[in-house]
Structures are given as C-alpha cells and as structure tokens.
C-alpha atoms as a PDB file:
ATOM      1  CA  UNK A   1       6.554 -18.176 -14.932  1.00  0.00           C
ATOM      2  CA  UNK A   2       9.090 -19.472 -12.290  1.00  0.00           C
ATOM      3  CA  UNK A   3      10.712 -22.173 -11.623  1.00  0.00           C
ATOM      4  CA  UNK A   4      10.731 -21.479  -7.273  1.00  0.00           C
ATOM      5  CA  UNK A   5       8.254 -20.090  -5.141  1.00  0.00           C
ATOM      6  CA  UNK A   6       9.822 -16.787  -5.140  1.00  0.00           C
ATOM      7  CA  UNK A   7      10.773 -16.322  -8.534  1.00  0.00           C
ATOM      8  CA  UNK A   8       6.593 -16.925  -8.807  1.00  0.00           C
ATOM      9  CA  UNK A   9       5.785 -14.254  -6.651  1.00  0.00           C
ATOM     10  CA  UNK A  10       8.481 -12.150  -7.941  1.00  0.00           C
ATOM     11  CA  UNK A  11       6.974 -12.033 -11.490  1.00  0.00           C
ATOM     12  CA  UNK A  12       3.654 -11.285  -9.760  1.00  0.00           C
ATOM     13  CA  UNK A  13       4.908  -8.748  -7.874  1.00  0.00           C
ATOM     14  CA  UNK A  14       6.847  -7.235 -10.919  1.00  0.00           C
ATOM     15  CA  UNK A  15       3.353  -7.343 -12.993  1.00  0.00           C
ATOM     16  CA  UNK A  16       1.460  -5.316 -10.561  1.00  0.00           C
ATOM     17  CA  UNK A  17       4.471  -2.633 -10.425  1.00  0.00           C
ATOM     18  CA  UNK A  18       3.673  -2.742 -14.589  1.00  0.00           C
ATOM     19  CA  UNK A  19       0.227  -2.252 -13.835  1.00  0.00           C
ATOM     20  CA  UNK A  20       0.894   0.966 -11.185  1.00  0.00           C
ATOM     21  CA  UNK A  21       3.534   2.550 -13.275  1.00  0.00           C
ATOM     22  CA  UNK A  22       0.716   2.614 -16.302  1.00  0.00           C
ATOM     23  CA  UNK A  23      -1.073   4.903 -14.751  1.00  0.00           C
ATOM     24  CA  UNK A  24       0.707   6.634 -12.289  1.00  0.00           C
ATOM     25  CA  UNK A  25       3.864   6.980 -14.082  1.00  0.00           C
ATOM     26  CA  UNK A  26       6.909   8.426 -11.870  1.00  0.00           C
ATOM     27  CA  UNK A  27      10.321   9.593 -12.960  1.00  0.00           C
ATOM     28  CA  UNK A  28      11.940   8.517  -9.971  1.00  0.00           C
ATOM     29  CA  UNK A  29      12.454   4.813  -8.738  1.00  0.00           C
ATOM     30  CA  UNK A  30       9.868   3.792  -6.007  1.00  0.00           C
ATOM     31  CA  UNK A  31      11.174   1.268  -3.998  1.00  0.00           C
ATOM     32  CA  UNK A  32       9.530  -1.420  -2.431  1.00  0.00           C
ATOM     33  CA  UNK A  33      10.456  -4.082   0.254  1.00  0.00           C
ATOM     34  CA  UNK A  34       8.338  -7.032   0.747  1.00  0.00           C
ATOM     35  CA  UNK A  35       8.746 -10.275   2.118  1.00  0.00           C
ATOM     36  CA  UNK A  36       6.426 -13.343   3.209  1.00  0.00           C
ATOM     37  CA  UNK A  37       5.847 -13.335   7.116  1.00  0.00           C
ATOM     38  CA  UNK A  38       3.134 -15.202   9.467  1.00  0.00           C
ATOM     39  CA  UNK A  39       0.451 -12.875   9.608  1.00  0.00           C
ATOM     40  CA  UNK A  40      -2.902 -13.318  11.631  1.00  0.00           C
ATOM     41  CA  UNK A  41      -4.900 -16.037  10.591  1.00  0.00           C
ATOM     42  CA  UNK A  42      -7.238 -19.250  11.096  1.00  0.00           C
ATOM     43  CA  UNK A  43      -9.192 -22.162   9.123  1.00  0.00           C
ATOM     44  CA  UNK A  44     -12.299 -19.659   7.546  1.00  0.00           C
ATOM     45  CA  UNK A  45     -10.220 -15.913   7.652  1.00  0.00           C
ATOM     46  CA  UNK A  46      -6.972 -14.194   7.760  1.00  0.00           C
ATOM     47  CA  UNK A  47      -4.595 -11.116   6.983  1.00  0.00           C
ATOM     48  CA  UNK A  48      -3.910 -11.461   3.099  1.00  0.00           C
ATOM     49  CA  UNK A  49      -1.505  -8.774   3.620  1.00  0.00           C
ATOM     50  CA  UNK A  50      -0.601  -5.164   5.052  1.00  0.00           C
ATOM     51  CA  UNK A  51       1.523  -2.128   3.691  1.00  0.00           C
ATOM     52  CA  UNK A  52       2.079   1.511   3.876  1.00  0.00           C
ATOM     53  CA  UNK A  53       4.398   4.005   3.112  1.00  0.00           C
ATOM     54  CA  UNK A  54       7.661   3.975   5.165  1.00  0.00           C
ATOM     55  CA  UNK A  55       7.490   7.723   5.922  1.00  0.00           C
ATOM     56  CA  UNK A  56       5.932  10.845   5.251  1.00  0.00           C
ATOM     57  CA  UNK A  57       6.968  14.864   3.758  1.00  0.00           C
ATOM     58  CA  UNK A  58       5.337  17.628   4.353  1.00  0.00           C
ATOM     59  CA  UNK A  59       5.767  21.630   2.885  1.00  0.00           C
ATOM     60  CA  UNK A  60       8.519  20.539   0.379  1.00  0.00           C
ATOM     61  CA  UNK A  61       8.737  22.950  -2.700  1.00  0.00           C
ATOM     62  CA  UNK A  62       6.205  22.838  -4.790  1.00  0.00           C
ATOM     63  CA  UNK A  63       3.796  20.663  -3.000  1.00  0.00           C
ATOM     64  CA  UNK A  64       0.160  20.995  -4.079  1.00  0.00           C
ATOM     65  CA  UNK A  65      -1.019  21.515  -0.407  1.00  0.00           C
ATOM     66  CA  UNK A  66       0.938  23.033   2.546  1.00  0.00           C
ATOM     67  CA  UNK A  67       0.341  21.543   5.889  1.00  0.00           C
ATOM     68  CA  UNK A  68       0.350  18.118   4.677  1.00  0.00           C
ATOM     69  CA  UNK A  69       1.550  14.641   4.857  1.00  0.00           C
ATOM     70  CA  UNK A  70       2.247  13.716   1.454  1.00  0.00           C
ATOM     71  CA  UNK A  71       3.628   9.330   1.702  1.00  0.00           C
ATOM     72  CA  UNK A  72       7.801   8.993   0.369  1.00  0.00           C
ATOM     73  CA  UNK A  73       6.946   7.787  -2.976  1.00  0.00           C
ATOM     74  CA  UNK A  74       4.508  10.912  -3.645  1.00  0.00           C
ATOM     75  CA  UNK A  75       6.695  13.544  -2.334  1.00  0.00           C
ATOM     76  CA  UNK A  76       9.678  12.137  -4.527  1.00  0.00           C
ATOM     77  CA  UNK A  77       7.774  12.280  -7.562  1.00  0.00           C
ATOM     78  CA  UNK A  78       5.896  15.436  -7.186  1.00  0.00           C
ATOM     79  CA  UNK A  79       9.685  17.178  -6.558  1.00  0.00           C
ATOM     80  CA  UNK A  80      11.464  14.680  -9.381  1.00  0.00           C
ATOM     81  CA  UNK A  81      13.707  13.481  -7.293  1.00  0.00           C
ATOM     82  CA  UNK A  82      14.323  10.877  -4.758  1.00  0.00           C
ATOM     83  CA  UNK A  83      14.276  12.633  -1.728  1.00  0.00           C
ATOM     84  CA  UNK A  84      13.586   9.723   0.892  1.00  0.00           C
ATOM     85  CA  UNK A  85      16.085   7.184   2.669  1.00  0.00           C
ATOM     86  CA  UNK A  86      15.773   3.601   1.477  1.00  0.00           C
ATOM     87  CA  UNK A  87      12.778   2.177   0.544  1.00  0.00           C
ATOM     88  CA  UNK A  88       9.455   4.253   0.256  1.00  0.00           C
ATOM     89  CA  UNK A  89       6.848   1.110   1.044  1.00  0.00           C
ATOM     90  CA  UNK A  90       7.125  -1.354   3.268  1.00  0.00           C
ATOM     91  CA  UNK A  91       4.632  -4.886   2.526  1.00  0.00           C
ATOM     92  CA  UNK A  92       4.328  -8.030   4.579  1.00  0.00           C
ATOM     93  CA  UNK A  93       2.190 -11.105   2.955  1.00  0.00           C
ATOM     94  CA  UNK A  94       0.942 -13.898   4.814  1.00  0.00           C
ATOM     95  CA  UNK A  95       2.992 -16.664   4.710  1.00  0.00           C
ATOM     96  CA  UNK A  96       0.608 -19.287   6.656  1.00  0.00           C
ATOM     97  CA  UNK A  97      -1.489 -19.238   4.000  1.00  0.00           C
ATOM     98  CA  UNK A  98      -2.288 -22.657   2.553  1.00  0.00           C
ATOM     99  CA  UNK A  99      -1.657 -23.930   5.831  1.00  0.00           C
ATOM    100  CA  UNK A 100      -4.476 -26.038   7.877  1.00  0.00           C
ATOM    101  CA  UNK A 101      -4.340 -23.132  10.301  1.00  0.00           C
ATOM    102  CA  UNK A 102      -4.498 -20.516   7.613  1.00  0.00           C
ATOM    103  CA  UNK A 103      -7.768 -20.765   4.835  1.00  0.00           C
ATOM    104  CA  UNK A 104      -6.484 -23.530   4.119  1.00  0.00           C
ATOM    105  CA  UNK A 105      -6.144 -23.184   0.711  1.00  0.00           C
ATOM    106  CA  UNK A 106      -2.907 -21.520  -1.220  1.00  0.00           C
ATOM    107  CA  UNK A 107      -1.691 -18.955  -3.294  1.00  0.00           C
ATOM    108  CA  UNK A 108      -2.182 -18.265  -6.975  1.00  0.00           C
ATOM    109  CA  UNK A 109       0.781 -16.982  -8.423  1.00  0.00           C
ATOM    110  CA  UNK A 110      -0.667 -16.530 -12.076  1.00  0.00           C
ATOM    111  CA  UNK A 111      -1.497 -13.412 -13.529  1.00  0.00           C
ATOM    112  CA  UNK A 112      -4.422 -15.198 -15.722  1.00  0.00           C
ATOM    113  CA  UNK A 113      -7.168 -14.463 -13.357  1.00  0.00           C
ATOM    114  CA  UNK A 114      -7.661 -18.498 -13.212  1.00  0.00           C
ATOM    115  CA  UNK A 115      -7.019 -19.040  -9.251  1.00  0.00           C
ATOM    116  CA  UNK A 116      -9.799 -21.685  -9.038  1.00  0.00           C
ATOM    117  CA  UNK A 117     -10.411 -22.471  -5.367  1.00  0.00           C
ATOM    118  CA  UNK A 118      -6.975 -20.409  -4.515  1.00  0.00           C
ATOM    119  CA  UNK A 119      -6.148 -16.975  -3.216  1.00  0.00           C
ATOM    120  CA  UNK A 120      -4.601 -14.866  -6.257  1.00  0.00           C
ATOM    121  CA  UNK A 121      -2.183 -12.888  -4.939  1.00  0.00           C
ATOM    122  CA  UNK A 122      -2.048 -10.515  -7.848  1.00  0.00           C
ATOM    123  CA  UNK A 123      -5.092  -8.342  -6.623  1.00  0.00           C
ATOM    124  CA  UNK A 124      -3.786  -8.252  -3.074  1.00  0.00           C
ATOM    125  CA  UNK A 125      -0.252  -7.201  -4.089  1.00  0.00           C
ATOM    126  CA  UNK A 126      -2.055  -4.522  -6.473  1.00  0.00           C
ATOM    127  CA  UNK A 127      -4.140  -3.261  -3.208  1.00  0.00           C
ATOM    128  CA  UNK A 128      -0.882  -3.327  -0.799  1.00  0.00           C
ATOM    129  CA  UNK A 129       0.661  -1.360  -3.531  1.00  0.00           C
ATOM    130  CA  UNK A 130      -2.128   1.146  -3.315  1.00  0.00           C
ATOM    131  CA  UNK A 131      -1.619   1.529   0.425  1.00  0.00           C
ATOM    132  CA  UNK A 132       1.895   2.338   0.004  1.00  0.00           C
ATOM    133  CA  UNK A 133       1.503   4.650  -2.854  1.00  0.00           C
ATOM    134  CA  UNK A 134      -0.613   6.684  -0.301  1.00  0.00           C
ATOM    135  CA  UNK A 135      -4.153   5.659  -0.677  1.00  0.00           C
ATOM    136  CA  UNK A 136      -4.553   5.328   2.790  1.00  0.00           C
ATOM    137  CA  UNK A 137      -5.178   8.097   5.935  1.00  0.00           C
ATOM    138  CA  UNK A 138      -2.195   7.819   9.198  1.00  0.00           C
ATOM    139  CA  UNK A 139      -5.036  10.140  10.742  1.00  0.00           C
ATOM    140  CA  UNK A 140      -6.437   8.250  13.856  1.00  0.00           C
ATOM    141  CA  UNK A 141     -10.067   6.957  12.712  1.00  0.00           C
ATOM    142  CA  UNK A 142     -11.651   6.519  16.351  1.00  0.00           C
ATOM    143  CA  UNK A 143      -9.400   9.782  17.684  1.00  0.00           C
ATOM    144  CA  UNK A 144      -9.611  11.826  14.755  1.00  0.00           C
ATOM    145  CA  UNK A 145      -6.007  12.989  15.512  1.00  0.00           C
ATOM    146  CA  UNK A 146      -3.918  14.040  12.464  1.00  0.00           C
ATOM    147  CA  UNK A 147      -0.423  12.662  12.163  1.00  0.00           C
ATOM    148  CA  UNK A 148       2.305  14.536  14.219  1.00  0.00           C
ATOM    149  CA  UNK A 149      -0.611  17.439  14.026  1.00  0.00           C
ATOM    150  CA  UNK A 150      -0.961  17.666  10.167  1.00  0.00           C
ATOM    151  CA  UNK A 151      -3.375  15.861   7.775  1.00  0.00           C
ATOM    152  CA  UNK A 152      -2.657  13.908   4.954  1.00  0.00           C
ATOM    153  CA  UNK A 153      -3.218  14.902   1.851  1.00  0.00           C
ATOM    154  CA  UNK A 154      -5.911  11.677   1.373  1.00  0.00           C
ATOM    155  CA  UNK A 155      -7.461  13.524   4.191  1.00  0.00           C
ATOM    156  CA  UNK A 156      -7.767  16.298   1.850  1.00  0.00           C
ATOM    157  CA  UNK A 157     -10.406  13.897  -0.687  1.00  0.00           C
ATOM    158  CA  UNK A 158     -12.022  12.225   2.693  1.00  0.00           C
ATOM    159  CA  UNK A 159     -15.565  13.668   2.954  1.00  0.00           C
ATOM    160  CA  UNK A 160     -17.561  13.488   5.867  1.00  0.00           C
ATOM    161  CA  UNK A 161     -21.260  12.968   4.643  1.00  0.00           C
ATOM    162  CA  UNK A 162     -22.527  13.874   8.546  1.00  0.00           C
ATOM    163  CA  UNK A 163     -20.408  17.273   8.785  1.00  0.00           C
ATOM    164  CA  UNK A 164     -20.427  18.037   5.295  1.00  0.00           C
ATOM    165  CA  UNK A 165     -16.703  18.195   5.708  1.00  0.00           C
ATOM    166  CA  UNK A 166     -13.388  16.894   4.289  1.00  0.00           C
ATOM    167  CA  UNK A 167     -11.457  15.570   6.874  1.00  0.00           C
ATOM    168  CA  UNK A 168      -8.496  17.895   6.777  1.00  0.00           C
ATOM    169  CA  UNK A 169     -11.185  20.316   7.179  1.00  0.00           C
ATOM    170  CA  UNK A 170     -12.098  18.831  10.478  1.00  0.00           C
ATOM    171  CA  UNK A 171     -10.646  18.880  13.814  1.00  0.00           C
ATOM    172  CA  UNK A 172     -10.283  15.966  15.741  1.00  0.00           C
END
C-alpha cells in the first residue's frame, strides 16, 4: 500500500520491523534511520544495501558476558532501558537501482513475495535489519583484531573449524 515511493517503502520497512519484533521482542524502542543513497553498482551486480549498529556497550550491569561489545539496540534491551544516543542502526539502500547503470531492473515494494523479474526489497531490509540488531562481527576478518581490543559478543558464537576455537577465544 502507498500512494508515493516512500510511503511504499515505508510500509515495507514497517513490515519487516513486525517481523523482528515477533521474535526478538524488546521493551525499549529501537530506532532506526534509513534512507535511499547511490550505492556501488553496474548493469549485472550491485550493493542492495548496508547497515550496522551505530555504536557499541560493553560491561554494563547485567550483561551476559564481560569484556564484550554488545551493538546499541542489544545493550538497551538486555538493561530495559534506552541507554544509547539517537538512533541504534544506521541503513543505506541503493537508490540506482532500476537504473541502466544499476541491474537494471527495480524494486519490489510488496510484501506478497510476487517480485517477478524485480528486486524485493523486503528480504534485504529484513537482512540489513539483522546487521544492525548485531548479527554481524566489527572484529577485523583479514587482521583478526577485536574492536577497540574487546570482542563482540557474535564473536562469542563464531567457531573456528581449523583452531577448534570461538573467535573471542582467539587472539588475533
């Protein structure tokens, strides 16, 4: 439903919030901020989209692990209250996309699963969601250097099939 472009991707964006909050239900308000910029991109592949979390906590009360990252919207729910400034995730989308210099074909902005020959943008807003919500490592992946010295607490369900190891159990 929509009558504009954004109020499109604004009820797509709203129905994969729905979707999150299902099953990871939080007491306190994540905030996102997303917008539509020119990501990287040609004719046969592109950027669909990018996120993370806007910043991290670490050793607040009550936090499952000590000595780790844990991403703004995590932290704040684990403690039950907002505890970060402004938003918690940041997402870009590509905006070229539909574009004769971007896959050339558009968006879907249903929610129906019928995209046809388009990109549905449901499934990527539901992954960028995921990145945000902090199912994603800041620990360097060709360095093997923690974030400001500590891992994440993702690192803590990495495994390492070659050491044996999880990474936060690793050095770099």
């Amino acid at each position: 439903p929509g009558v504009t472009v954004g109020q499109q991707r604004l009820h797509v964006f709203q129905h994969a919030a729905n979707l999150w909050a299902a099953i990871l239900p939080s007491a306190v308000t994540i905030r996102i901020a997303a917008q539509f910029n020119p990501l990287t991109c040609n004719a046969t592949s592109g950027v669909l989209g990018s996120a993370g979390p806007t910043g991290y906590q670490r050793d607040f009360p009550g936090a499952p692990l000590a000595g780790h990252w844990y991403p703004y919207a995590l932290a704040s729910k684990l403690q039950g209250i907002d505890t970060s400034p402004g938003d918690d995730i940041s997402i870009q989308f590509n905006s070229s996309v539909g574009q004769a210099t971007c896959l050339t074909v558009g968006w879907y902005y249903g929610t129906d699963g019928n995209e046809g020959a388009q990109i549905e943008l449901l499934p990527v807003v539901l992954h960028e969601m995921g990145h945000g919500l902090g199912f994603l490592t800041p620990t360097n992946k060709v360095s093997g250097a923690y974030f400001n010295s500590f891992p994440s607490v993702y690192d803590h369900f990495l495994y390492d099939n070659a050491s044996g190891l999880h990474w936060d159990e690793m050095s770099a």
